[in-house]
N, C-alpha and C. Protein backbone atom coordinates (compact mmCIF):
# COMPACT_ATOMS: atom_id res chain seq x y z
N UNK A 1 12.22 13.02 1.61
CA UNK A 1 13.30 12.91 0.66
C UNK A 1 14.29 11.81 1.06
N UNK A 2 13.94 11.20 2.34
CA UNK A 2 15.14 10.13 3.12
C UNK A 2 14.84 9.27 2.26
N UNK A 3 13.45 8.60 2.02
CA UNK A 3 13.26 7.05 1.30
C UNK A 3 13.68 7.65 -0.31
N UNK A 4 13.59 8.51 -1.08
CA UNK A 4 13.78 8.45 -2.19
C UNK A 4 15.43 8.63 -2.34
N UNK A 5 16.37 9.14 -1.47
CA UNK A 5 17.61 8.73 -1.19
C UNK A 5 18.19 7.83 -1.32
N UNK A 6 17.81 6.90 -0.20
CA UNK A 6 17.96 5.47 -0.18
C UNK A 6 17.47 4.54 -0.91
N UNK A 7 16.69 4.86 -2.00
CA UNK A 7 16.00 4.22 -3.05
C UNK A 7 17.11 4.33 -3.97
N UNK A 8 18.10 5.78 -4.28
CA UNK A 8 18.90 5.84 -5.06
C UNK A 8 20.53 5.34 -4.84
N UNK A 9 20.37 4.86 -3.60
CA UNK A 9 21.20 4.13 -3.06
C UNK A 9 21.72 3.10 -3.13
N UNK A 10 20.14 2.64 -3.06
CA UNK A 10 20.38 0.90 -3.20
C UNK A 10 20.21 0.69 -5.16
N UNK A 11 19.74 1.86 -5.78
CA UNK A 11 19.96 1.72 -7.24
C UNK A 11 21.20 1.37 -7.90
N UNK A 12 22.44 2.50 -7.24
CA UNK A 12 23.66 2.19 -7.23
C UNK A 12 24.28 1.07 -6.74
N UNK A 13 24.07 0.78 -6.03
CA UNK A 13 24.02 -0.34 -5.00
C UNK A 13 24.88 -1.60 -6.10
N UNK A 14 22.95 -1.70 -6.83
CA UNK A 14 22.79 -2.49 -7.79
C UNK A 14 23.23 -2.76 -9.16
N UNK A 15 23.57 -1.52 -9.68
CA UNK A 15 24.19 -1.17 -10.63
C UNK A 15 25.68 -1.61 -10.59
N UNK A 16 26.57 -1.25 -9.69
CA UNK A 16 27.49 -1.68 -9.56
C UNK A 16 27.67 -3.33 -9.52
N UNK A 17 26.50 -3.74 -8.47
CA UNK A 17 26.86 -5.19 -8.57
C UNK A 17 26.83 -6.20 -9.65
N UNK A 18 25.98 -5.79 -10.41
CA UNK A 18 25.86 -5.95 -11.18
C UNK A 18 26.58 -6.07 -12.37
N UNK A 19 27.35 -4.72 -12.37
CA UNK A 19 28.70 -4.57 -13.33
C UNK A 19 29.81 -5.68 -13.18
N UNK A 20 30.04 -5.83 -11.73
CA UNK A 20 31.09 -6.72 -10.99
C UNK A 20 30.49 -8.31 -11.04
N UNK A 21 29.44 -8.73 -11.10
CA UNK A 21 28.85 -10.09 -11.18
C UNK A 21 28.26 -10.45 -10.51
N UNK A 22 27.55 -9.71 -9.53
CA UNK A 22 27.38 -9.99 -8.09
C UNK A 22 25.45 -10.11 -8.55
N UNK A 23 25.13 -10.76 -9.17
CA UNK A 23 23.70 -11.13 -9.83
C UNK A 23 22.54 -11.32 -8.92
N UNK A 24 22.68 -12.09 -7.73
CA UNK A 24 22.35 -12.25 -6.57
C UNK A 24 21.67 -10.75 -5.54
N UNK A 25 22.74 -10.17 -5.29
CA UNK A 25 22.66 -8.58 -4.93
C UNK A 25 22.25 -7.44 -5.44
N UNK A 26 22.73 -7.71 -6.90
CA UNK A 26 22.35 -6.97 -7.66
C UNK A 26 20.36 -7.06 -7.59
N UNK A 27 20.29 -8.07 -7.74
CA UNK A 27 18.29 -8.48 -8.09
C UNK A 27 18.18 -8.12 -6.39
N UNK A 28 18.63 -8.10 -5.57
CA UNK A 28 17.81 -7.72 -4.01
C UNK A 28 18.51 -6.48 -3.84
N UNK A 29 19.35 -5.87 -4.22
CA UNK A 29 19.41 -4.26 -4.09
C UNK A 29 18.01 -3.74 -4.94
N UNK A 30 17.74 -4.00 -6.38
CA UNK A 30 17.12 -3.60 -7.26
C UNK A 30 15.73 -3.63 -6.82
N UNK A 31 15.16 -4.88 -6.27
CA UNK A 31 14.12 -4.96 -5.22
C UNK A 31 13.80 -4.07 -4.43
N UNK A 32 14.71 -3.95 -3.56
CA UNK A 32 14.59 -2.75 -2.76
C UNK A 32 14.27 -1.34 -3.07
N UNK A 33 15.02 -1.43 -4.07
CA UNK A 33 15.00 0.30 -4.26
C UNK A 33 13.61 0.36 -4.84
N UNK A 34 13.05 -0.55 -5.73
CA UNK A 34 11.72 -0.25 -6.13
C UNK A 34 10.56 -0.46 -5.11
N UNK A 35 11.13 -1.30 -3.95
CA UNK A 35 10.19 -1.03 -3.22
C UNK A 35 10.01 0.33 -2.62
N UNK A 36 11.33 1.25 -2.51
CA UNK A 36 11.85 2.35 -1.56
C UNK A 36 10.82 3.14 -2.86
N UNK A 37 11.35 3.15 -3.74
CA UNK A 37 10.27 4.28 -5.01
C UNK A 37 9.02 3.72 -4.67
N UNK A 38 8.33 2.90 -4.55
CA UNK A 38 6.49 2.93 -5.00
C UNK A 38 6.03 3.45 -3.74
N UNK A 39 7.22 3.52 -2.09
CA UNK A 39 6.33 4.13 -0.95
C UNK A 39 6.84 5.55 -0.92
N UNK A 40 7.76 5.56 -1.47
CA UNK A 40 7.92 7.44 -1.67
C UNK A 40 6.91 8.02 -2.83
N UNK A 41 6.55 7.14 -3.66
CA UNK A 41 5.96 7.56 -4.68
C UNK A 41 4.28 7.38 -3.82
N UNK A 42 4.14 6.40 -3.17
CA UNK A 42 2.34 6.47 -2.66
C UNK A 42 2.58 7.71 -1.36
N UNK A 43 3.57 8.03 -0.91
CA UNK A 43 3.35 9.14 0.26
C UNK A 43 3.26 10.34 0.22
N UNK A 44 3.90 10.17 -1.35
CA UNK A 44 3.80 11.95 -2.27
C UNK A 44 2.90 12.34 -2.25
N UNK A 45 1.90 11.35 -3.56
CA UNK A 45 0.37 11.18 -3.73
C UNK A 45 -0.49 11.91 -2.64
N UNK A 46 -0.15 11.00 -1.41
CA UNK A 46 -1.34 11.19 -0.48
C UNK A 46 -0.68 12.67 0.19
N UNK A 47 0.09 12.93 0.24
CA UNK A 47 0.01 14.11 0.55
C UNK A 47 0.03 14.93 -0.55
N UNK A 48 0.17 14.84 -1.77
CA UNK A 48 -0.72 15.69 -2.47
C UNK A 48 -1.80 15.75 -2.57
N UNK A 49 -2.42 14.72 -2.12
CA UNK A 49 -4.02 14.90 -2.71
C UNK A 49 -4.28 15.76 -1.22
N UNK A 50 -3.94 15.27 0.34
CA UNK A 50 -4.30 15.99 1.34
C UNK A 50 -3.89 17.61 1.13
N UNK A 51 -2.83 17.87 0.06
CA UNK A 51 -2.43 19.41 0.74
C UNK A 51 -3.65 20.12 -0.39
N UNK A 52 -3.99 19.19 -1.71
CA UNK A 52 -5.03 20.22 -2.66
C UNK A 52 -6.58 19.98 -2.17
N UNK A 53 -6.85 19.40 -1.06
CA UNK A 53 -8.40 19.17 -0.64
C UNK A 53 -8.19 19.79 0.87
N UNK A 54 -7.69 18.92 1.71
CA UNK A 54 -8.12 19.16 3.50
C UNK A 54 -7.21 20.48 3.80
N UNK A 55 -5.96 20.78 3.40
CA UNK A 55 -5.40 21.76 3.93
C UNK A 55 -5.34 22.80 2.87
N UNK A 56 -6.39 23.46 2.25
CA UNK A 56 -6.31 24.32 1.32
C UNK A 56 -7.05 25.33 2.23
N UNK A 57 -7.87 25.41 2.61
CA UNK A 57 -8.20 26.43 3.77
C UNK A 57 -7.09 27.20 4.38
């Protein structure tokens, strides 16, 4: 739940800078955070797929 935190972090981040003009920051906060979502989002996955196959026993 830490990386999807800090994913929403740097969302705000961005949002704000954005509001304020900060265009620059804004596009590399926004970066970030989607990078922070697609590895919280691939670590979910794989541990979903591990908890409904290898650890169902």
């Amino acid at each position: 739940m830490t990386i999807l935190k800090w994913a929403l972090i740097f969302l705000l981040v961005s949002i704000v800078a954005g509001v304020f003009g900060f265009t620059g920051i804004s596009a590399a906060s926004a970066d970030i955070a989607r990078f922070l979502f697609y590895v919280f989002v691939a670590i979910f996955l794989a541990l979903l797929i591990l908890g409904l196959t290898i650890f169902r026993a």
